[in-house]
Protein backbone atom coordinates (compact mmCIF):
# COMPACT_ATOMS: atom_id res chain seq x y z
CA UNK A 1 -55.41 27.99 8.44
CA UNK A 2 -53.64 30.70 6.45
CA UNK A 3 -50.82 29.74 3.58
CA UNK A 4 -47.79 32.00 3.22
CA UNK A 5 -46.13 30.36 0.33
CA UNK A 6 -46.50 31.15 -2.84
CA UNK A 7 -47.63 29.96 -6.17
CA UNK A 8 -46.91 26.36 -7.04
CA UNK A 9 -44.87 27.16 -10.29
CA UNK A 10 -43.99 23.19 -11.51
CA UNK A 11 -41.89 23.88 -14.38
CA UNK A 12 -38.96 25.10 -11.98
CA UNK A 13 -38.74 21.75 -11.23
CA UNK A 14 -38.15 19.69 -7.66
CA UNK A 15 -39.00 22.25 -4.96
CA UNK A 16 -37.19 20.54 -2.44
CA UNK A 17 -33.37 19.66 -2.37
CA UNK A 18 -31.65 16.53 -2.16
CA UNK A 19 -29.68 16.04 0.97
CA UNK A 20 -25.98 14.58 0.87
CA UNK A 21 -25.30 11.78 3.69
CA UNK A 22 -21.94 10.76 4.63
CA UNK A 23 -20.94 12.16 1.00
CA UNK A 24 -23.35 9.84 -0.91
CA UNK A 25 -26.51 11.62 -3.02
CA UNK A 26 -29.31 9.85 -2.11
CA UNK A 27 -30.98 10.83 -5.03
CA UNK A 28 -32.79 8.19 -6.95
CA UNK A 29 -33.32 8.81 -11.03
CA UNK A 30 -36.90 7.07 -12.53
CA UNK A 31 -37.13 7.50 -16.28
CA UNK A 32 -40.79 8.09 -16.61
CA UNK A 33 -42.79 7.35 -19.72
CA UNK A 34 -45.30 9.26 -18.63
CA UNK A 35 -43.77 12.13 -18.26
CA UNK A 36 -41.37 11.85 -21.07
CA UNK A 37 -37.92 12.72 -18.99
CA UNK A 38 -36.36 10.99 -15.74
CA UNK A 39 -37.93 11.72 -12.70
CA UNK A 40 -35.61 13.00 -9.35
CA UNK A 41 -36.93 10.73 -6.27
CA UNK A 42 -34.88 11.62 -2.77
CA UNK A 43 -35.30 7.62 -2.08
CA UNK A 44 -36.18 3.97 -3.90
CA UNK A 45 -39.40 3.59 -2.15
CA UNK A 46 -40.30 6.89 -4.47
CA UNK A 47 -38.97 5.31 -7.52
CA UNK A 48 -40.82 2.04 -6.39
CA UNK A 49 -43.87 4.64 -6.02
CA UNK A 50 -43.58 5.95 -9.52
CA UNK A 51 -43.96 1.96 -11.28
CA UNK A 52 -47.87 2.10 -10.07
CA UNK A 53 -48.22 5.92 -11.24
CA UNK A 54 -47.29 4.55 -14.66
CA UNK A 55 -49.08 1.57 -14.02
CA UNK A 56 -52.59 3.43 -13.27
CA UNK A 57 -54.19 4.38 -16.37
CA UNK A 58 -56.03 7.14 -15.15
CA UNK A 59 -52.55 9.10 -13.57
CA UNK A 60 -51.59 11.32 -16.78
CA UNK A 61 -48.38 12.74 -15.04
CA UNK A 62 -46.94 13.30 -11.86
CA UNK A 63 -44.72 16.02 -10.50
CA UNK A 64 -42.13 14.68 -7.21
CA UNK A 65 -41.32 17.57 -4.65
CA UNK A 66 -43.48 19.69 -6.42
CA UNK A 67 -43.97 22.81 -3.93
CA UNK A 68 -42.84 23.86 -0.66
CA UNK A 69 -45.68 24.92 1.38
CA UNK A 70 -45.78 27.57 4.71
CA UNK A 71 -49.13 27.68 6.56
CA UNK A 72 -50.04 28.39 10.04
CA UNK A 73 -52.24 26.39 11.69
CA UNK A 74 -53.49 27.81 15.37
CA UNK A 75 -50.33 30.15 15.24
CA UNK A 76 -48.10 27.12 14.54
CA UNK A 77 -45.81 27.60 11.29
CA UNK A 78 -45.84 24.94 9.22
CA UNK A 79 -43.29 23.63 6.16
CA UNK A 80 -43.54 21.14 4.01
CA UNK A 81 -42.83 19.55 0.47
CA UNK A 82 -44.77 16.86 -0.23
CA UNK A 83 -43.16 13.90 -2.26
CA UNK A 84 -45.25 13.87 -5.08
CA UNK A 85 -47.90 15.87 -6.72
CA UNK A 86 -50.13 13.24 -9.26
CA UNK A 87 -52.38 14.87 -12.06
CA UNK A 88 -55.13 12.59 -13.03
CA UNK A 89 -57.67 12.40 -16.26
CA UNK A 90 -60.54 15.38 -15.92
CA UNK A 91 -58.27 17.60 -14.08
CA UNK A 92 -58.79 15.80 -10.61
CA UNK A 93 -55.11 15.27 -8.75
CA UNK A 94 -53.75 14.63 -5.32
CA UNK A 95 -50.16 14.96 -3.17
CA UNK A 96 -48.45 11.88 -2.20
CA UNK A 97 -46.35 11.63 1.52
CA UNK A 98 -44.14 8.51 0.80
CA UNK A 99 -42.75 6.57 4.07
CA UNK A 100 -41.21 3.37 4.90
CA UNK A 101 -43.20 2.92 8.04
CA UNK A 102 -45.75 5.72 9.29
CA UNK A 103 -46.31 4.08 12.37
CA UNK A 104 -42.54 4.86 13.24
CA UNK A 105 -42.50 8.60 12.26
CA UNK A 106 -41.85 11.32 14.91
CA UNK A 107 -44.78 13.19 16.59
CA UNK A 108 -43.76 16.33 14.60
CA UNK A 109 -43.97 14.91 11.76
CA UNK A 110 -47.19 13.56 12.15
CA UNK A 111 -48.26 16.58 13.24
CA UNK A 112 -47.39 18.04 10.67
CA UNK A 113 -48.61 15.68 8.40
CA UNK A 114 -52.08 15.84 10.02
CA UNK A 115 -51.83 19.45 9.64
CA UNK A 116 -51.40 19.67 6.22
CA UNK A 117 -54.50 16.75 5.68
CA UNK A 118 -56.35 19.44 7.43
CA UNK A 119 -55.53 22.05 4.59
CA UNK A 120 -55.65 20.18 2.12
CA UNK A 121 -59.59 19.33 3.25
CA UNK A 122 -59.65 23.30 3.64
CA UNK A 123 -58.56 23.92 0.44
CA UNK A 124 -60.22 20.96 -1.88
CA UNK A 125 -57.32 19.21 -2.32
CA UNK A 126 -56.47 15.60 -1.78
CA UNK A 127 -53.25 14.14 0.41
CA UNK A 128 -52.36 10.29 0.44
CA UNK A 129 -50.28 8.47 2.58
CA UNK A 130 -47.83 4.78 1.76
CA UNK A 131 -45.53 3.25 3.39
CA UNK A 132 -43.42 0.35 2.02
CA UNK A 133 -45.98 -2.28 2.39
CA UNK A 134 -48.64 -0.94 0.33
CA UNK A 135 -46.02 0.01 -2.35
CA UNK A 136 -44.08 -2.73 -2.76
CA UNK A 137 -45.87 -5.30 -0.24
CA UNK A 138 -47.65 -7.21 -3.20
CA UNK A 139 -46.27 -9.89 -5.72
CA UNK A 140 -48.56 -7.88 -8.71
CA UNK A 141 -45.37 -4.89 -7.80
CA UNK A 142 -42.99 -6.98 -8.29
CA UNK A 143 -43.91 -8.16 -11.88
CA UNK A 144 -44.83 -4.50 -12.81
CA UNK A 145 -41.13 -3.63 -12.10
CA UNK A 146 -39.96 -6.33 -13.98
CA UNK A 147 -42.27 -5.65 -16.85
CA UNK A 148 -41.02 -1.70 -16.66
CA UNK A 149 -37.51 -2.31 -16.71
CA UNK A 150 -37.86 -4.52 -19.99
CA UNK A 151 -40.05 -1.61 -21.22
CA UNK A 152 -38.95 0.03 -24.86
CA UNK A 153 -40.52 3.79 -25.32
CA UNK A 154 -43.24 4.23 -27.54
CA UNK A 155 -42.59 3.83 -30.94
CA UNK A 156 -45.67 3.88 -33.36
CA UNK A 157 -44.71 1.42 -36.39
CA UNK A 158 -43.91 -1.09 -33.62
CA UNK A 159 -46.90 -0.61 -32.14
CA UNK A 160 -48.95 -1.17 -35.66
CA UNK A 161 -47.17 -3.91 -36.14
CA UNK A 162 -48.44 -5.10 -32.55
CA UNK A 163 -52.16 -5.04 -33.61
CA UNK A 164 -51.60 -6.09 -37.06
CA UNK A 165 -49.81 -9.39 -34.80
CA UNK A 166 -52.66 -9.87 -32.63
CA UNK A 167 -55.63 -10.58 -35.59
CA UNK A 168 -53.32 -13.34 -36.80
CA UNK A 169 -52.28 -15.32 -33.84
CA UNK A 170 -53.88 -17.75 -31.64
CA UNK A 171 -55.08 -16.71 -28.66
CA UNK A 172 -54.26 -17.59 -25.35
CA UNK A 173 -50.34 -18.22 -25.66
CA UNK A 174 -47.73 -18.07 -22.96
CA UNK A 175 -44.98 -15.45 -22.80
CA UNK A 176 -42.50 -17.91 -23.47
CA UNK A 177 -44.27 -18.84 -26.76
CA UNK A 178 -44.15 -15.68 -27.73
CA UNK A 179 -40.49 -15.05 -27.10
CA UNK A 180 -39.75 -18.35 -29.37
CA UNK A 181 -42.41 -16.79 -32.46
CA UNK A 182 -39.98 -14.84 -34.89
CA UNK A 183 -42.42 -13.12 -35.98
CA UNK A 184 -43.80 -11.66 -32.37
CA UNK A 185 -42.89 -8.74 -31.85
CA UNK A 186 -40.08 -7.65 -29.52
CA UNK A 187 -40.00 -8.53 -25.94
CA UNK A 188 -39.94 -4.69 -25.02
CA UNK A 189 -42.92 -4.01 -27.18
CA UNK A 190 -44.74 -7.03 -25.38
CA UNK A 191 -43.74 -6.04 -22.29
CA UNK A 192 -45.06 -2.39 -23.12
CA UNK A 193 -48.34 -3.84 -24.29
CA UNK A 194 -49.09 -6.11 -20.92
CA UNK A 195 -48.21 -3.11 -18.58
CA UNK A 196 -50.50 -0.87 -20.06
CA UNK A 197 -53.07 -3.90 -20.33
CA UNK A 198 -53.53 -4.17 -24.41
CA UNK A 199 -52.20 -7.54 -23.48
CA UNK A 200 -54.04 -9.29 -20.92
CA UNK A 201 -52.31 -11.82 -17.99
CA UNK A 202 -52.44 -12.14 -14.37
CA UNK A 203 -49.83 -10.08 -13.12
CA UNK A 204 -50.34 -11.05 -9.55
CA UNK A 205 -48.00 -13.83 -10.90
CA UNK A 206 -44.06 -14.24 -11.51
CA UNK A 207 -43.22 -13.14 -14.50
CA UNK A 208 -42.28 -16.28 -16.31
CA UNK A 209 -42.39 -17.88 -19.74
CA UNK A 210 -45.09 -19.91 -18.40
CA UNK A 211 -47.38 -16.78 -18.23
CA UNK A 212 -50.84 -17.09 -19.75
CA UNK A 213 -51.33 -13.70 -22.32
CA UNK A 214 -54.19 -12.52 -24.23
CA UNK A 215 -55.28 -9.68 -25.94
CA UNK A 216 -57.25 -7.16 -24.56
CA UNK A 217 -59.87 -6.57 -26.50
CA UNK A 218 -61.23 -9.18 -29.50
CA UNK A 219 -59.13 -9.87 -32.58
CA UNK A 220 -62.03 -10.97 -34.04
């Protein structure tokens, strides 16, 4: 296989245009932590995709529609923009192709899709592949996105006064206990705190004030 595109250059931003249906912009806006600005997804299943990039602790950032690739493969031209391109702790990363249902794409495209797995193995890279149900199939997503949306940004006397909380309070508590302590801190802080695990529950459950929290690691 031989690539005709050029360069991936990722500070120009998406690579790939949003499309305009039936005069509605389909884009869909995720304000990433991660990445400190809002993220432009061309669906909500992307957005949806984005809550378990923040979520996993060893993506550092993430890039969507990050480069439009041309290759030929057996004299066949290929183009494509992947949906995301994810950046990962040592330098490792991979490309994302997000899908409602895979099983009900066209043959082209899963030709093409095949294709580009192929150079991807040429090249050392790394392509994955979700659909809806793997994204957004599992009760732990659902809590994750309500835990993000109650998320406040980083803010660093918060989160000393966070740790400074956890060596003087009982542990295990509930959520709803520690909505009803005035001197907890703020729900968005907790909220920050159990999504990026320095508070401890089972998140395969609702998110209710019945939820069982602990710290992380021993105030001891």
């Amino acid at each position: 296989m031989i690539i005709t595109s050029g360069k991936i250059n990722l500070d120009d931003g998406p690579a790939r245009k949003s499309i305009r249906r039936r005069r509605q912009n389909f884009i869909s806006v995720f304000p990433s932590l991660k990445n400190g600005h809002s993220m432009e997804c061309d669906a909500v299943l992307e957005s949806a995709y984005c809550i378990w990039l923040e979520y996993d602790a060893q993506v550092v950032k993430y890039y969507t529609q990050p480069h439009t690739f041309t290759w030929f493969d057996d004299d066949q031209q290929y183009v494509y923009t992947p949906d995301f391109l994810v950046v990962l702790t040592h330098g490792d990363s991979y490309f994302t192709e997000v899908k409602y249902d895979l099983n009900k794409q066209r043959l082209s495209r899963l030709d093409k899709m095949d294709s580009f797995n192929a150079l991807c193995i040429q090249e050392g890279w790394a392509f994955h592949r979700c659909d809806q149900q793997s994204i957004t199939g599992s009760p732990k997503f659902q809590t994750l996105k309500d835990l993000y949306s109650r998320i406040r940004p980083y803010n660093e006397q918060q989160q000393m006064y966070f740790f400074h909380y956890l060596q003087k309070r009982s542990w295990p508590t509930t959520l709803g206990d520690l909505m009803q302590d005035r001197a907890a801190p703020d729900i968005g802080t907790i909220c920050y705190n159990l999504f990026t695990g320095r508070l401890i529950a089972d998140l395969t459950q609702r998110l209710t004030l019945d939820l069982v929290v602990n710290p992380a690691l021993s105030h001891e």
